[in-house]
N, C-alpha and C. Protein backbone atom coordinates (compact mmCIF):
# COMPACT_ATOMS: atom_id res chain seq x y z
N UNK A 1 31.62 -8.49 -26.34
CA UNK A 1 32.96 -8.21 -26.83
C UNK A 1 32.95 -8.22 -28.35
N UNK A 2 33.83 -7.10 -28.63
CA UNK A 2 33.48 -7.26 -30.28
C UNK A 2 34.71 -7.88 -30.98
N UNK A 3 34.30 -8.66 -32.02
CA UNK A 3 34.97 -9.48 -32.76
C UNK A 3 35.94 -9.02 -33.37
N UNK A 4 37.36 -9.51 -33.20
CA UNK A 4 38.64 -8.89 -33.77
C UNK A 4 38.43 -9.04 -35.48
N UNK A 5 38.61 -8.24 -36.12
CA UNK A 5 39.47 -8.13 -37.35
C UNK A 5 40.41 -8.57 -38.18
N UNK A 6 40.32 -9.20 -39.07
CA UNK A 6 42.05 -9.92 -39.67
C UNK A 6 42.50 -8.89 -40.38
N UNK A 7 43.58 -8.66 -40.76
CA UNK A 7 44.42 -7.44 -40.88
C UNK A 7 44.12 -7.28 -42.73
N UNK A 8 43.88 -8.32 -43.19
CA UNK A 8 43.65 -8.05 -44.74
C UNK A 8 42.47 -7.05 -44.97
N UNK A 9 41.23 -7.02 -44.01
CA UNK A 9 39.99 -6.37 -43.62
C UNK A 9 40.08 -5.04 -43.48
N UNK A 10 41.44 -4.81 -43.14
CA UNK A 10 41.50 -3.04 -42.51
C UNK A 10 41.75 -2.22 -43.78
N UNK A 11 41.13 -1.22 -43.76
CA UNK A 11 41.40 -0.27 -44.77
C UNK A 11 43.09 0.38 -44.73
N UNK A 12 42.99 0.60 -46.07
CA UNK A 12 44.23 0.63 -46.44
C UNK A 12 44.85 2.16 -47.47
N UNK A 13 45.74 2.46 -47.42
CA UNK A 13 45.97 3.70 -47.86
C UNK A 13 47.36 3.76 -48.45
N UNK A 14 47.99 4.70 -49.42
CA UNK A 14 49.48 4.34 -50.05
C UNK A 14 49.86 5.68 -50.20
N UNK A 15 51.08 5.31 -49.19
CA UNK A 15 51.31 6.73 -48.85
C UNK A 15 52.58 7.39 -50.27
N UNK A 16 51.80 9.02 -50.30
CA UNK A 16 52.27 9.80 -51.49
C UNK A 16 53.83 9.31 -51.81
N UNK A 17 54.88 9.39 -50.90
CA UNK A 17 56.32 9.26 -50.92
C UNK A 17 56.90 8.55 -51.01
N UNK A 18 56.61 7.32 -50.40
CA UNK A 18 57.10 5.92 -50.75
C UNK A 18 56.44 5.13 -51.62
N UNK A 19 55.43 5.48 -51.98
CA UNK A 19 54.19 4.35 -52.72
C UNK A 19 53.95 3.28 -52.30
N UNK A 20 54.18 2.96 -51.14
CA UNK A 20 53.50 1.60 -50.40
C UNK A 20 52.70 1.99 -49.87
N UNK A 21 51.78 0.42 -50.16
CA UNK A 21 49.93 0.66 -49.02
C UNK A 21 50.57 0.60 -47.59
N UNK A 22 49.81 1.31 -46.93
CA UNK A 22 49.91 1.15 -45.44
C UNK A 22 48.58 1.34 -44.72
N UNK A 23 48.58 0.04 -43.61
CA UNK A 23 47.42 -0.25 -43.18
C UNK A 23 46.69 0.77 -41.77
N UNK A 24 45.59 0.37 -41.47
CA UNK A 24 45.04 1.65 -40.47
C UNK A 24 45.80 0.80 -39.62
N UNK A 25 45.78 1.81 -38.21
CA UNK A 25 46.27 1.29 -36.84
C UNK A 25 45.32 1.80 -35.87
N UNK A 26 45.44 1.11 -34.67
CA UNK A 26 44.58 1.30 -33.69
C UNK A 26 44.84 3.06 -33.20
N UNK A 27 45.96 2.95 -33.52
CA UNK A 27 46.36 4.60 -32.71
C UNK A 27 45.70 5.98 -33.71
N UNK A 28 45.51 5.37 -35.10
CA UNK A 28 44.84 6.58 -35.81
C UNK A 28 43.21 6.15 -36.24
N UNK A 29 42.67 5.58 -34.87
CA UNK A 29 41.66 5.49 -35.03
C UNK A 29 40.52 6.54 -35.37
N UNK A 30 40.66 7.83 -34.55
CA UNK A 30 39.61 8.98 -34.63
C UNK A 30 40.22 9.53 -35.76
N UNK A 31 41.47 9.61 -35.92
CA UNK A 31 41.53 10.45 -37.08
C UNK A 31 42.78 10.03 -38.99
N UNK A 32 41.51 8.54 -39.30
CA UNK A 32 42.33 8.24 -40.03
C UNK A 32 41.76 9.23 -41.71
N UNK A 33 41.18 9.70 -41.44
CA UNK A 33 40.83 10.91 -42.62
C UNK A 33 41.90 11.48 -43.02
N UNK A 34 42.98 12.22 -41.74
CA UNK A 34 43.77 12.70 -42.22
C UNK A 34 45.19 12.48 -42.61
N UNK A 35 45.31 11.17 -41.91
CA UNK A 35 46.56 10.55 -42.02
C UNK A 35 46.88 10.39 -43.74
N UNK A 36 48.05 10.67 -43.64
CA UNK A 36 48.64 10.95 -45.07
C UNK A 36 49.84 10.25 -45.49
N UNK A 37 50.82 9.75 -44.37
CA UNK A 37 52.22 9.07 -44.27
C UNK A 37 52.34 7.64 -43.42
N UNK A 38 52.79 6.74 -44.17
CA UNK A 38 52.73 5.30 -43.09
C UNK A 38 53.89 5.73 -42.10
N UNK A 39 54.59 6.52 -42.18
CA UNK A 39 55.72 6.59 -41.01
C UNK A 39 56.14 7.94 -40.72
N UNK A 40 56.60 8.60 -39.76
CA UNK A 40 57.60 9.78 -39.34
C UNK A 40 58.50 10.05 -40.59
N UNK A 41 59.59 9.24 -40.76
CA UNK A 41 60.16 9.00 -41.70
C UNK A 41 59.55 9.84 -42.98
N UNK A 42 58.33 9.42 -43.62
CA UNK A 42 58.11 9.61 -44.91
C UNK A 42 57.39 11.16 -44.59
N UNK A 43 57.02 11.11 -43.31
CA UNK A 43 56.56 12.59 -43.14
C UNK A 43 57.20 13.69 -43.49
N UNK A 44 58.33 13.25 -42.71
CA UNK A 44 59.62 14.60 -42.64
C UNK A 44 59.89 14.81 -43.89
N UNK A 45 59.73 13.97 -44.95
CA UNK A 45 60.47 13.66 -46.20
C UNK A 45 59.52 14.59 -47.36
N UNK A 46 58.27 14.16 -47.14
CA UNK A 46 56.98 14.72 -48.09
C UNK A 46 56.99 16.44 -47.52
N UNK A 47 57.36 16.62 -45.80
CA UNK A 47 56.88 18.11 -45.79
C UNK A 47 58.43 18.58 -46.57
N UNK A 48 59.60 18.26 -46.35
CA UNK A 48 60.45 18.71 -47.30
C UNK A 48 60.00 18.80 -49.23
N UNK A 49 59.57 18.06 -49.19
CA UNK A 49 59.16 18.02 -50.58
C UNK A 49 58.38 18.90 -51.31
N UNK A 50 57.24 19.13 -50.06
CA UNK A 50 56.17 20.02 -50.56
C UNK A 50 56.83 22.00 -50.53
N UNK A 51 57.60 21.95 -49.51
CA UNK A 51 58.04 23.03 -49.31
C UNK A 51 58.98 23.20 -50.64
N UNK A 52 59.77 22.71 -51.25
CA UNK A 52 60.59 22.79 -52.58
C UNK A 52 59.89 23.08 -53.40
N UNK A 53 58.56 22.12 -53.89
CA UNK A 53 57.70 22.35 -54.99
C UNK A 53 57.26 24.31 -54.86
N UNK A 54 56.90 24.34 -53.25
CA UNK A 54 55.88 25.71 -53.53
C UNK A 54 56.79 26.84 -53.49
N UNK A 55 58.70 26.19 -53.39
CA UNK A 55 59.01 27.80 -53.26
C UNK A 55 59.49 27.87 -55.16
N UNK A 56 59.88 26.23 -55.84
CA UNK A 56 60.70 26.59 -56.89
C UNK A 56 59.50 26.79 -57.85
């Protein structure tokens, strides 16, 4: 059995929109390369954002 992790250990990332670190999770395990947003929330928010920048 493999040895749990303490949460200070996990890699960590700060997402573009809010500027808070946010930590890995078990659920974006295969694909934390691409993860870009700690929440739904900041998702919806950044693809609004990006779409403003590239039309103005």
């Amino acid at each position: 059995m493999a040895k749990a992790r303490k949460k200070r250990d996990l890699p960590t990332k700060t997402c573009p929109v809010c500027e808070r670190p946010f930590t890995w999770r078990k659920k974006w395990e295969k694909d934390w390369e691409n993860v870009k947003y700690c929440s739904d929330r900041c998702r919806r928010t950044g693809t609004r954002l990006e779409d403003s920048r590239r039309s103005g």
